[in-house]
C-alpha atoms as a PDB file:
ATOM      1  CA  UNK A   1       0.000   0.000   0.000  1.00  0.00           C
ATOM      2  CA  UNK A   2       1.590   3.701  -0.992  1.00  0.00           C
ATOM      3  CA  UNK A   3       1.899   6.160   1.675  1.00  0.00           C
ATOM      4  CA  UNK A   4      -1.417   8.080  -0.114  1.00  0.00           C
ATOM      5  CA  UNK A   5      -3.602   5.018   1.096  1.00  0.00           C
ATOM      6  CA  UNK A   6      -2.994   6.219   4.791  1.00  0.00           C
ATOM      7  CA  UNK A   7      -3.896   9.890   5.843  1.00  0.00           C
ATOM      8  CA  UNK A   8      -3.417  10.164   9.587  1.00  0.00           C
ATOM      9  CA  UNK A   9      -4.300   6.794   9.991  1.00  0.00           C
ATOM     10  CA  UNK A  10      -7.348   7.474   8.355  1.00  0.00           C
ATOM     11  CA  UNK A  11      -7.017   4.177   5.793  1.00  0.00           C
ATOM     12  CA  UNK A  12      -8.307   4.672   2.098  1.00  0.00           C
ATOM     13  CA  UNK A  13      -8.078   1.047   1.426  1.00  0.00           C
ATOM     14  CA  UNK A  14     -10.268  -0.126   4.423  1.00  0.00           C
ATOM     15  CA  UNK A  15     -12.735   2.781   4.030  1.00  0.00           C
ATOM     16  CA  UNK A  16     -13.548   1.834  -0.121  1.00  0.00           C
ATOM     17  CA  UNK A  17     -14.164  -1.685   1.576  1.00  0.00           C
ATOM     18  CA  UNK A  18     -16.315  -0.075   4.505  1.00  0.00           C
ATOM     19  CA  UNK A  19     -18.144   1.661   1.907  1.00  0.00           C
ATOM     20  CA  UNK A  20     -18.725  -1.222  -0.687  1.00  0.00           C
ATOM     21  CA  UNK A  21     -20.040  -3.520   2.365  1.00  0.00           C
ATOM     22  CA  UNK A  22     -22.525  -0.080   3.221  1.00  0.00           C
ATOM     23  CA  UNK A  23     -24.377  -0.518  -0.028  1.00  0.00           C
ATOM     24  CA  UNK A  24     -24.342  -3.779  -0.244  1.00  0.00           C
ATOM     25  CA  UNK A  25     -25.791  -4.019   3.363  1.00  0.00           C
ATOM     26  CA  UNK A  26     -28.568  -1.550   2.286  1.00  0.00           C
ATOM     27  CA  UNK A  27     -29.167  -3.815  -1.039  1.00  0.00           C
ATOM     28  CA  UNK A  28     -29.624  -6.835   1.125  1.00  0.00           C
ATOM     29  CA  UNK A  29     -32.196  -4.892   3.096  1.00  0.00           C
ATOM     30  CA  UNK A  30     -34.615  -3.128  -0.359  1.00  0.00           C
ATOM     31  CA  UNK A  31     -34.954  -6.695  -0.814  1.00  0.00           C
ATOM     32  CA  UNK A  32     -37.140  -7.411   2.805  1.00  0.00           C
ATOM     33  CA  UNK A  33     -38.799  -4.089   2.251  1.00  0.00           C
ATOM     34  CA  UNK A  34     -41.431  -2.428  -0.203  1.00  0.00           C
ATOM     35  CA  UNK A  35     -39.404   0.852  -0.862  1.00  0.00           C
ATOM     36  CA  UNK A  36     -36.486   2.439   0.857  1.00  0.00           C
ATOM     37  CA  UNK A  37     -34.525   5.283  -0.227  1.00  0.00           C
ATOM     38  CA  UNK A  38     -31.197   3.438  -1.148  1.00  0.00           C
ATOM     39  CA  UNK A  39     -30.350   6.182  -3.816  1.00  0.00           C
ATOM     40  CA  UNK A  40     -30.072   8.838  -1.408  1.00  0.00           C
ATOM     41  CA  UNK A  41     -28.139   6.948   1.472  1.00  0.00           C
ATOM     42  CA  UNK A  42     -25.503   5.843  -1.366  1.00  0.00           C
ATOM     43  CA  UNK A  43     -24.968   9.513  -2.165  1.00  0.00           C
ATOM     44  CA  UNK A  44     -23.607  10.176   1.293  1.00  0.00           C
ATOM     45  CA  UNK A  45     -22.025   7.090   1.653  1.00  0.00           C
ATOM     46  CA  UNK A  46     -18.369   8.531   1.708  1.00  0.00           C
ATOM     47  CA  UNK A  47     -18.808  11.234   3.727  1.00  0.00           C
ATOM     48  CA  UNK A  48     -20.983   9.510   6.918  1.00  0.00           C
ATOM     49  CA  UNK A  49     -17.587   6.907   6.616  1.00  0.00           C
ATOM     50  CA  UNK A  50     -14.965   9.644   7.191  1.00  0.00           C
ATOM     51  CA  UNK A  51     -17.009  11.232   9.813  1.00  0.00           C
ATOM     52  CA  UNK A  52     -17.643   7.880  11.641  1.00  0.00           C
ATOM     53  CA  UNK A  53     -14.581   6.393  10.730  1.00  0.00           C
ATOM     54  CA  UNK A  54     -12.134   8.735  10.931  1.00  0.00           C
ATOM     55  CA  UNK A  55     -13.120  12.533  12.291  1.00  0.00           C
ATOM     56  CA  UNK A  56     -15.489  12.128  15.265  1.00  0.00           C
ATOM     57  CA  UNK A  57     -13.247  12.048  18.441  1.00  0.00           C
ATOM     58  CA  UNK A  58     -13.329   9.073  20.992  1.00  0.00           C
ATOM     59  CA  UNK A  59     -12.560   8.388  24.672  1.00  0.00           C
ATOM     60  CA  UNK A  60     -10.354   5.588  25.785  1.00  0.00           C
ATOM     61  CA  UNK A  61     -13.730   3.583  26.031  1.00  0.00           C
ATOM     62  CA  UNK A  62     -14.182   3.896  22.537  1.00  0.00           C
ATOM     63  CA  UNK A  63     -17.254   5.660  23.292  1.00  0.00           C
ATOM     64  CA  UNK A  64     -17.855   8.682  20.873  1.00  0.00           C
ATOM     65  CA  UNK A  65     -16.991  12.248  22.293  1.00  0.00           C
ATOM     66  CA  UNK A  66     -18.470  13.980  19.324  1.00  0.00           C
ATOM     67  CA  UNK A  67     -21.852  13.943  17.806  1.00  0.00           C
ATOM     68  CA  UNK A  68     -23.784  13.454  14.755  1.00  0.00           C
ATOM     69  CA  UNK A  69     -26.999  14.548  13.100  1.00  0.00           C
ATOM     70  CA  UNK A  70     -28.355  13.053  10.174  1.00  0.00           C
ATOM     71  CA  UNK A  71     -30.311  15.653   8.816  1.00  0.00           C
ATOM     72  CA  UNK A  72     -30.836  13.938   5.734  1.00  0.00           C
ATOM     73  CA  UNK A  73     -33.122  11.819   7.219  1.00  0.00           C
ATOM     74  CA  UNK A  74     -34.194  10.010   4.143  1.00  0.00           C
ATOM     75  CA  UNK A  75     -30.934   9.225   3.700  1.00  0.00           C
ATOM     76  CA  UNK A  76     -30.503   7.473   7.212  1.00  0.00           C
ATOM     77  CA  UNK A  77     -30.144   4.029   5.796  1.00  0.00           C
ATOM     78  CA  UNK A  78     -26.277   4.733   5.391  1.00  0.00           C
ATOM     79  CA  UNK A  79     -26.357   5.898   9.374  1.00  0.00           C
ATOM     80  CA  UNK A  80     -27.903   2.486  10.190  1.00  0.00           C
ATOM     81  CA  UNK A  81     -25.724   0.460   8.618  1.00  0.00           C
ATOM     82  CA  UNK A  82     -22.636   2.208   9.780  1.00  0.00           C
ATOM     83  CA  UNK A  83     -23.861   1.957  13.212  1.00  0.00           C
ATOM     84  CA  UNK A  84     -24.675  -1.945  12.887  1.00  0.00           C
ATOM     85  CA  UNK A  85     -20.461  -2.069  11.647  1.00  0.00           C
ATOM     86  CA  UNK A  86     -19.851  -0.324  14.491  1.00  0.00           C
ATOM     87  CA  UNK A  87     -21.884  -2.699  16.840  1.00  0.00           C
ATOM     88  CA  UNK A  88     -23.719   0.278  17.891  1.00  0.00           C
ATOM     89  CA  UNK A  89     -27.071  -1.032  16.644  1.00  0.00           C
ATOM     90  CA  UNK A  90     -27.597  -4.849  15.582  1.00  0.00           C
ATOM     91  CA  UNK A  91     -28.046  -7.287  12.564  1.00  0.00           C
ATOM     92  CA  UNK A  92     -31.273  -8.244  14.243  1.00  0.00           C
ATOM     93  CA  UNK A  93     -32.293  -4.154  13.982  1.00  0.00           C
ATOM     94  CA  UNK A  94     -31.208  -4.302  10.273  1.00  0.00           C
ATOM     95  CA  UNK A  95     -33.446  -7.069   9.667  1.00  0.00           C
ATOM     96  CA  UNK A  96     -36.064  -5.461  11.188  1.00  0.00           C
ATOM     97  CA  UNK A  97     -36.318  -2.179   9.275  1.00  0.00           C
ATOM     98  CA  UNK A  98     -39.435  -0.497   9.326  1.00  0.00           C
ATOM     99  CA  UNK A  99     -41.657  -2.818  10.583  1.00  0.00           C
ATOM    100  CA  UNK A 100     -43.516  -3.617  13.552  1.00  0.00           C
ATOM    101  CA  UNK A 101     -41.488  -5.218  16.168  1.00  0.00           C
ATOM    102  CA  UNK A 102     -38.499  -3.165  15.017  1.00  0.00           C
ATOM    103  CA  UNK A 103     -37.020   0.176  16.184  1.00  0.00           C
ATOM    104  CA  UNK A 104     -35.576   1.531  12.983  1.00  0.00           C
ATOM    105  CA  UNK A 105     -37.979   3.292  10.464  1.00  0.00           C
ATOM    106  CA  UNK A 106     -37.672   5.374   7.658  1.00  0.00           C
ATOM    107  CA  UNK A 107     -36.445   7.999   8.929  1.00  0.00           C
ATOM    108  CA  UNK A 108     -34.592   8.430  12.359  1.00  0.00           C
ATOM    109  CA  UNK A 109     -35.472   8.424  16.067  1.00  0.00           C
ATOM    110  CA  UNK A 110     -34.144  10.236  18.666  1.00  0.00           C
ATOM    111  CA  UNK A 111     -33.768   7.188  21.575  1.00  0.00           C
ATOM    112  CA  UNK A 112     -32.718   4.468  19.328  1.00  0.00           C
ATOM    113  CA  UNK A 113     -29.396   3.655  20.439  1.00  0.00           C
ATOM    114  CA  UNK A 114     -26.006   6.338  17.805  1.00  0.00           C
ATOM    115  CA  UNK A 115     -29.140   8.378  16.896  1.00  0.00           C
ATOM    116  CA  UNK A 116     -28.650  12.145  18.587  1.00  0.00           C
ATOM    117  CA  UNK A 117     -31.980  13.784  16.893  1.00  0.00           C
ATOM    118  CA  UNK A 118     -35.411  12.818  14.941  1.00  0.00           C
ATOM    119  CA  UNK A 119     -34.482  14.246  11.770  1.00  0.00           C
ATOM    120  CA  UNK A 120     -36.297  14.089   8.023  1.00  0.00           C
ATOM    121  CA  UNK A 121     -38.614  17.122   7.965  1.00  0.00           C
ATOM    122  CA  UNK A 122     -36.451  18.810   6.020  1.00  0.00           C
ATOM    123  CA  UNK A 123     -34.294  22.236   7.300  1.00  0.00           C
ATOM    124  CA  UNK A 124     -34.494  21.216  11.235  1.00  0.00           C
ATOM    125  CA  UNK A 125     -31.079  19.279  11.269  1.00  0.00           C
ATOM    126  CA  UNK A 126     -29.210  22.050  10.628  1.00  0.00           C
ATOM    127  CA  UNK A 127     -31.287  24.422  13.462  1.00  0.00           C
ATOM    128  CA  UNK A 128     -30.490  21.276  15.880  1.00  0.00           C
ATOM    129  CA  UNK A 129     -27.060  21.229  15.389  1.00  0.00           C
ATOM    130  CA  UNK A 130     -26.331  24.576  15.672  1.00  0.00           C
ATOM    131  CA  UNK A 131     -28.372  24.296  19.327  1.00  0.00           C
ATOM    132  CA  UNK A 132     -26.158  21.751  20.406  1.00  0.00           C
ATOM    133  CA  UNK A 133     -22.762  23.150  19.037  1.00  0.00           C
ATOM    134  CA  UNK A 134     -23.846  26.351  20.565  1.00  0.00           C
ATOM    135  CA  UNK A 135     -24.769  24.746  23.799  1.00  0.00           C
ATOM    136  CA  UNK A 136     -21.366  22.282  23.760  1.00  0.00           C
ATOM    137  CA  UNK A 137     -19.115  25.334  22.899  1.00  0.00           C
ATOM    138  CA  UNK A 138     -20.892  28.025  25.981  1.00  0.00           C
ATOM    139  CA  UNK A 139     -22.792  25.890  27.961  1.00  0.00           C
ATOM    140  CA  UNK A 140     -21.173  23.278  28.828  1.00  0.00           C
ATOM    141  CA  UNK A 141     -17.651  24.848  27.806  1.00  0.00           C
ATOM    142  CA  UNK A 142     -16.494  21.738  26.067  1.00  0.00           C
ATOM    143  CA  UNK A 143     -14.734  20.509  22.917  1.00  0.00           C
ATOM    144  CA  UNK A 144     -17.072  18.249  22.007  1.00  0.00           C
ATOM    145  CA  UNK A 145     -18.072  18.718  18.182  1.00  0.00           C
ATOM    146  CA  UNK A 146     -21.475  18.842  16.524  1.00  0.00           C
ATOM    147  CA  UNK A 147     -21.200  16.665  12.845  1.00  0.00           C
ATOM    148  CA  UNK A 148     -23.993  17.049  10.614  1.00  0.00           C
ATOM    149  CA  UNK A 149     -25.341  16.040   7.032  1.00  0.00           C
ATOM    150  CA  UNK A 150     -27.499  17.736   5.212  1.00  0.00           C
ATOM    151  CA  UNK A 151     -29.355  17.593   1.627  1.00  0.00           C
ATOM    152  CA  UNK A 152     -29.400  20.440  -0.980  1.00  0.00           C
ATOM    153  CA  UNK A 153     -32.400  20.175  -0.959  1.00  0.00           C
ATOM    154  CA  UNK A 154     -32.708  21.508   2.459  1.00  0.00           C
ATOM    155  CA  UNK A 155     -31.356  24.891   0.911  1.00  0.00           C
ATOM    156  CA  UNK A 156     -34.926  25.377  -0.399  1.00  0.00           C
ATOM    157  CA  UNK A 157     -36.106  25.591   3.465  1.00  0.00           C
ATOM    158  CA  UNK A 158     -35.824  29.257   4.943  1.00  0.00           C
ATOM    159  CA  UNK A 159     -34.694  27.599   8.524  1.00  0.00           C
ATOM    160  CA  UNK A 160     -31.078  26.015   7.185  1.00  0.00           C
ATOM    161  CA  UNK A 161     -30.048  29.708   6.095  1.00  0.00           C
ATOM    162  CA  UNK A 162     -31.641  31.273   9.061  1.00  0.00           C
ATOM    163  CA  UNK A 163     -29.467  28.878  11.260  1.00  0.00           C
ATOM    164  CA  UNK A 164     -26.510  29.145   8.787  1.00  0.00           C
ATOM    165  CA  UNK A 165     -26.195  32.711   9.977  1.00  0.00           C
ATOM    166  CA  UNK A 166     -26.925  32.433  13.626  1.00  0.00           C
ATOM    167  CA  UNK A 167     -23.769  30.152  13.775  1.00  0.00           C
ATOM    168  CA  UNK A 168     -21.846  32.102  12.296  1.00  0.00           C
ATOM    169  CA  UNK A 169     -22.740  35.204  13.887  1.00  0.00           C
ATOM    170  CA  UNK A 170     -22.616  33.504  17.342  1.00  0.00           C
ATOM    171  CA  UNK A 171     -19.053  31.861  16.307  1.00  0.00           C
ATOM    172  CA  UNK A 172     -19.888  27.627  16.889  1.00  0.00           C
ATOM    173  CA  UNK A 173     -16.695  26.711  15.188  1.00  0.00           C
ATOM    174  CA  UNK A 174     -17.312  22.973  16.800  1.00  0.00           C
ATOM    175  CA  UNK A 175     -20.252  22.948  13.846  1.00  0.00           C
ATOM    176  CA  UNK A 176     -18.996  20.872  10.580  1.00  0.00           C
ATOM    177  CA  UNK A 177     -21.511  20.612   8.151  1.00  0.00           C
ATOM    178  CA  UNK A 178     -21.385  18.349   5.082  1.00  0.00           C
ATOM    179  CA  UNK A 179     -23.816  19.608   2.287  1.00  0.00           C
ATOM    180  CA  UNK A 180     -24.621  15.647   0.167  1.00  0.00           C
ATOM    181  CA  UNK A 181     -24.460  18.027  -2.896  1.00  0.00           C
ATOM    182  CA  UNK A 182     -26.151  15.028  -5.717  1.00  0.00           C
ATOM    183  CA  UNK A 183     -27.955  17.724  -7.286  1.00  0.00           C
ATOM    184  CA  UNK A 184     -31.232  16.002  -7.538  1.00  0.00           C
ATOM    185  CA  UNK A 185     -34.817  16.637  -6.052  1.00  0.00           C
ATOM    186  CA  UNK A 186     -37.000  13.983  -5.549  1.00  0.00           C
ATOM    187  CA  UNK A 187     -38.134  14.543  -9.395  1.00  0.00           C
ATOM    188  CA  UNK A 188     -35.825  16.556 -10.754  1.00  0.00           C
ATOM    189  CA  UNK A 189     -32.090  18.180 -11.786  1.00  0.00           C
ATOM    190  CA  UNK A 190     -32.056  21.378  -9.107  1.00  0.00           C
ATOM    191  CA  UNK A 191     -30.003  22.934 -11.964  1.00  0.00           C
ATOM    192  CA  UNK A 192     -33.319  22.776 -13.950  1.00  0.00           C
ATOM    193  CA  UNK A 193     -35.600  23.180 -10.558  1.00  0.00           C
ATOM    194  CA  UNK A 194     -33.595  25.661  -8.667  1.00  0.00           C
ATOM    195  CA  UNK A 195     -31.301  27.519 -11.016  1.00  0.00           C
ATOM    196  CA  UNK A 196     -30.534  30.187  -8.419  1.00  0.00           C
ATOM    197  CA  UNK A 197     -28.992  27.482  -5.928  1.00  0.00           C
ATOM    198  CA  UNK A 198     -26.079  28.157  -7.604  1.00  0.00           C
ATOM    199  CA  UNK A 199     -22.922  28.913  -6.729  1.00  0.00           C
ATOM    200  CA  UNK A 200     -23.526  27.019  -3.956  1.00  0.00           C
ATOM    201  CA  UNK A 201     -20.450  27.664  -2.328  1.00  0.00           C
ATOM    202  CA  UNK A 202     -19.959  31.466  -2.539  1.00  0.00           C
ATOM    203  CA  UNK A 203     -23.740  31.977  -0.726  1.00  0.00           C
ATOM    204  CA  UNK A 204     -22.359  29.744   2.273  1.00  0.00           C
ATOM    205  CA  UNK A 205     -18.979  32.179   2.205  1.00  0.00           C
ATOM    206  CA  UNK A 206     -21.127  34.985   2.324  1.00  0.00           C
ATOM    207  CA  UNK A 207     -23.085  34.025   5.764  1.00  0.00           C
ATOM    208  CA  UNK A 208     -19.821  33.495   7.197  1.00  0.00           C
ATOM    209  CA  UNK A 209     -19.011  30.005   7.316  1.00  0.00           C
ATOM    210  CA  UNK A 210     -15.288  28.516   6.307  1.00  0.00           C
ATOM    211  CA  UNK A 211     -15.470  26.594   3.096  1.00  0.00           C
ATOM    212  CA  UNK A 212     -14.042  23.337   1.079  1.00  0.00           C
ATOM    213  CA  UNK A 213     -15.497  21.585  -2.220  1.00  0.00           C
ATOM    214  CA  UNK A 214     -14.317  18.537  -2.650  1.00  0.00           C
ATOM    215  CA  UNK A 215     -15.613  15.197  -4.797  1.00  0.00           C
ATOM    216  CA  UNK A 216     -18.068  13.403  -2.168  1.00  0.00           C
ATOM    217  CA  UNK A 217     -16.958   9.748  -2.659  1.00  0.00           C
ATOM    218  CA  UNK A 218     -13.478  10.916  -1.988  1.00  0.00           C
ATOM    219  CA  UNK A 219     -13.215   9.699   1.555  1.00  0.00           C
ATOM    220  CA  UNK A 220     -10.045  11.023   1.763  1.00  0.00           C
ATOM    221  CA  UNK A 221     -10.304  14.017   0.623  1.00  0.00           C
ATOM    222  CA  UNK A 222     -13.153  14.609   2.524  1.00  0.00           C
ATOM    223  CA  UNK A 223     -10.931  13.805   6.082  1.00  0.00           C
ATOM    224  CA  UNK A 224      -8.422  15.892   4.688  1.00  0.00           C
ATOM    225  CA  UNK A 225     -10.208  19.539   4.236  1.00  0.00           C
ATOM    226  CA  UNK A 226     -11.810  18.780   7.727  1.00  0.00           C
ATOM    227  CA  UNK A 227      -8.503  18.295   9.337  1.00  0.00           C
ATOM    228  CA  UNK A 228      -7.126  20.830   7.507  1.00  0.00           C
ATOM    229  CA  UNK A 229      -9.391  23.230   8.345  1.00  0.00           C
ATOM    230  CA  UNK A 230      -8.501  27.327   9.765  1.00  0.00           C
ATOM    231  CA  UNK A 231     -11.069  26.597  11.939  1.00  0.00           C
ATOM    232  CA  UNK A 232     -12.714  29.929  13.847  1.00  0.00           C
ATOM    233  CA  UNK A 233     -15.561  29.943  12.018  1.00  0.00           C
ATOM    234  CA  UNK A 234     -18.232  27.086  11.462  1.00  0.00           C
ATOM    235  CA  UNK A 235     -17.068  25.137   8.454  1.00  0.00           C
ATOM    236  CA  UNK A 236     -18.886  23.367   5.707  1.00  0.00           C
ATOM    237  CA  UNK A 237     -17.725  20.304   3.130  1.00  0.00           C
ATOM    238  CA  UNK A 238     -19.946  20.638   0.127  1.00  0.00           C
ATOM    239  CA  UNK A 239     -18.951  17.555  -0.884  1.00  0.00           C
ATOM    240  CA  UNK A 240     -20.128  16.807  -5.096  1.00  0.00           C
ATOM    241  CA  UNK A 241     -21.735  13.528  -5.395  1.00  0.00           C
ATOM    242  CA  UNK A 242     -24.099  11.453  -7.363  1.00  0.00           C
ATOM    243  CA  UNK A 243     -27.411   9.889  -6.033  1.00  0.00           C
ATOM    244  CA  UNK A 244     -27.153   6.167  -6.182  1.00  0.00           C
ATOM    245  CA  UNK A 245     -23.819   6.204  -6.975  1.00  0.00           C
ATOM    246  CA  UNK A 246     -22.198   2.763  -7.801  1.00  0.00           C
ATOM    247  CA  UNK A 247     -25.176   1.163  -9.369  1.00  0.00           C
ATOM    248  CA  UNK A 248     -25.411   2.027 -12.897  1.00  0.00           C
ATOM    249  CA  UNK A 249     -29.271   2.187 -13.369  1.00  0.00           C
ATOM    250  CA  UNK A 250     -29.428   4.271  -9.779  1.00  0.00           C
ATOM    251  CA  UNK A 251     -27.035   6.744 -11.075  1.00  0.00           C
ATOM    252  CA  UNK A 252     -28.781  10.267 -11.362  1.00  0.00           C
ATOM    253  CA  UNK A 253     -32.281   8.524 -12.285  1.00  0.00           C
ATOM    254  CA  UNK A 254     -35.189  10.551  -9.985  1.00  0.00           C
ATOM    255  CA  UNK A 255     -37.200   7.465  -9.632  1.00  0.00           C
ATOM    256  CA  UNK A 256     -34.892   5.647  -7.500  1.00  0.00           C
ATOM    257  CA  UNK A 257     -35.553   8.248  -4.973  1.00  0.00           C
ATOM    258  CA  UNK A 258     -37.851   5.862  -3.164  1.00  0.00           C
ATOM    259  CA  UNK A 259     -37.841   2.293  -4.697  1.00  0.00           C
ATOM    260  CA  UNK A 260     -36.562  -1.355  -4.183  1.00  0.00           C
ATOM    261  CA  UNK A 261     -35.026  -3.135  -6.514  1.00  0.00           C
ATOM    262  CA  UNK A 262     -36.719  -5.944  -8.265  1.00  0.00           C
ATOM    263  CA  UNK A 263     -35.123  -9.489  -7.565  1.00  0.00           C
ATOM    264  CA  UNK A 264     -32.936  -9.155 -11.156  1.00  0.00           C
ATOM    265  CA  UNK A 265     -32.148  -5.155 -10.420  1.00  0.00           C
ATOM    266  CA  UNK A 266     -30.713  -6.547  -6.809  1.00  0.00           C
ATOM    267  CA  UNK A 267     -28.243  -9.254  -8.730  1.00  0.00           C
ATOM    268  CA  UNK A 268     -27.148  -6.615 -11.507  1.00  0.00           C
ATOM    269  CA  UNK A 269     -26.361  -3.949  -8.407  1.00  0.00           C
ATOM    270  CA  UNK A 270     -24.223  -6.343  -6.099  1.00  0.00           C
ATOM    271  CA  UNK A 271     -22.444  -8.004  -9.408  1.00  0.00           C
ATOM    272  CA  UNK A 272     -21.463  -3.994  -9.812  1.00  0.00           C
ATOM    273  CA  UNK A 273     -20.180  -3.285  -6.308  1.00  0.00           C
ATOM    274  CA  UNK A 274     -18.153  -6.220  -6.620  1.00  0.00           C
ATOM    275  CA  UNK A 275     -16.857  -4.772  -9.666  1.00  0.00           C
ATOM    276  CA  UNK A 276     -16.229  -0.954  -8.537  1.00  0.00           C
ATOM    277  CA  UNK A 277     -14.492  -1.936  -5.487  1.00  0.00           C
ATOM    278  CA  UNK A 278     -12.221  -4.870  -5.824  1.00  0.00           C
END
């Protein structure tokens, strides 16, 4: 392995592996289920890795000292299974997504064991985070570090800008946002939808916040601009991804927002992970 494989013992190698057992995880489980929104939790696939794997801090327990929002909640499917890896949450709970005698649903619940907030109305993940990075950084006048997720299609919602500034303004540099930048709505190109979106980037600058763009399935580039960060101000990785990315018929198509594979769809999909990530 060359010395680029291993960033601060953040390992490239391992995490493409992490990642390719993620999807196909979430593959085995669209096949128990009547819809689930696979698409969305491969988009952010990379980036929930580095942050689990690799940025949020730990005590000598190996208990988590930072915390995580999933604002994306539709895209919480990549939380669970990283959680199950971790032996946070169980094979058992995986198998028992979204129905009646489990504790996972669609989206997630605050009280089911790794998950900090009830998140999927989209624009409140980012207002929750900045409460608890505010309360963390003056409160309780610790280090601990608020992590959290978010769609770009929560820029439509009023709240995520309204909080956006407040964190800035009130200076909750323990707040690291990761903006799953797919450009897609649930029906549509947000180029085509939401023209004015863009640049992206240079509105976040503008209400203060410390910036990186990087490609979204680059794990390690994603660990690297967070590390490397000036810090001082509340950052944000836009990270540039695509929705269902490493399934060929998922890539970029709106109606595998919300839908399971048929029986032949599942085959063609894992024969393709195998592929991408040997």
């Amino acid at each position: 392995m060359n010395n680029t494989e291993h960033r601060n013992d953040f390992d490239l190698a391992a995490a493409r592996r992490r990642c390719m057992r993620y999807r196909r995880k979430i593959l085995d489980i669209s096949q128990q289920v009547t819809a689930l929104h696979a698409a969305a939790a491969f988009s952010a696939t990379e980036m929930v890795d580095a942050i689990y794997n690799g940025l949020m801090a730990k005590d000598t327990g190996g208990a988590f000292t930072d915390t995580f929002v999933m604002s994306k909640g539709h895209g919480c499917m990549i939380q669970y299974v990283v959680l199950e890896d971790l032996g946070i949450l169980s094979q058992t709970d995986l198998d028992l997504y979204c129905k009646p005698e489990g504790q996972l649903g669609c989206h997630p619940d605050y009280g089911v064991p790794g998950i900090e907030a009830s998140t999927g109305s989209l624009g409140h993940g980012m207002g929750l985070a900045t409460g608890m990075a505010y309360t963390e950084k003056f409160i309780h006048k610790s280090d601990r570090r608020i992590f959290t997720v978010f769609s770009d299609g929560e820029l439509q919602e009023g709240s995520t800008w309204e909080c956006m500034m407040m964190a800035a303004n009130m200076g909750v540099d323990n707040l690291i946002g990761f903006l799953d930048h797919n450009g897609m709505q649930s029906f549509g190109d947000t180029r085509e939808t939401h023209p004015q979106f863009y640049p992206i980037r240079e509105k976040i600058d503008a209400f203060g916040w410390e910036t990186a763009e990087v490609n979204g399935h680059d794990a390690g580039a994603v660990f690297d601009a967070v590390v490397n960060r000036k810090g001082g101000r509340p950052f944000m990785l836009i990270g540039n991804t695509v929705k269902g990315r490493g399934v060929s018929f998922m890539e970029g198509v709106p109606i595998w927002h919300y839908r399971s594979p048929s029986p032949e769809e599942y085959q063609q999909a894992i024969s393709e992970l195998g592929e991408i990530s040997s």
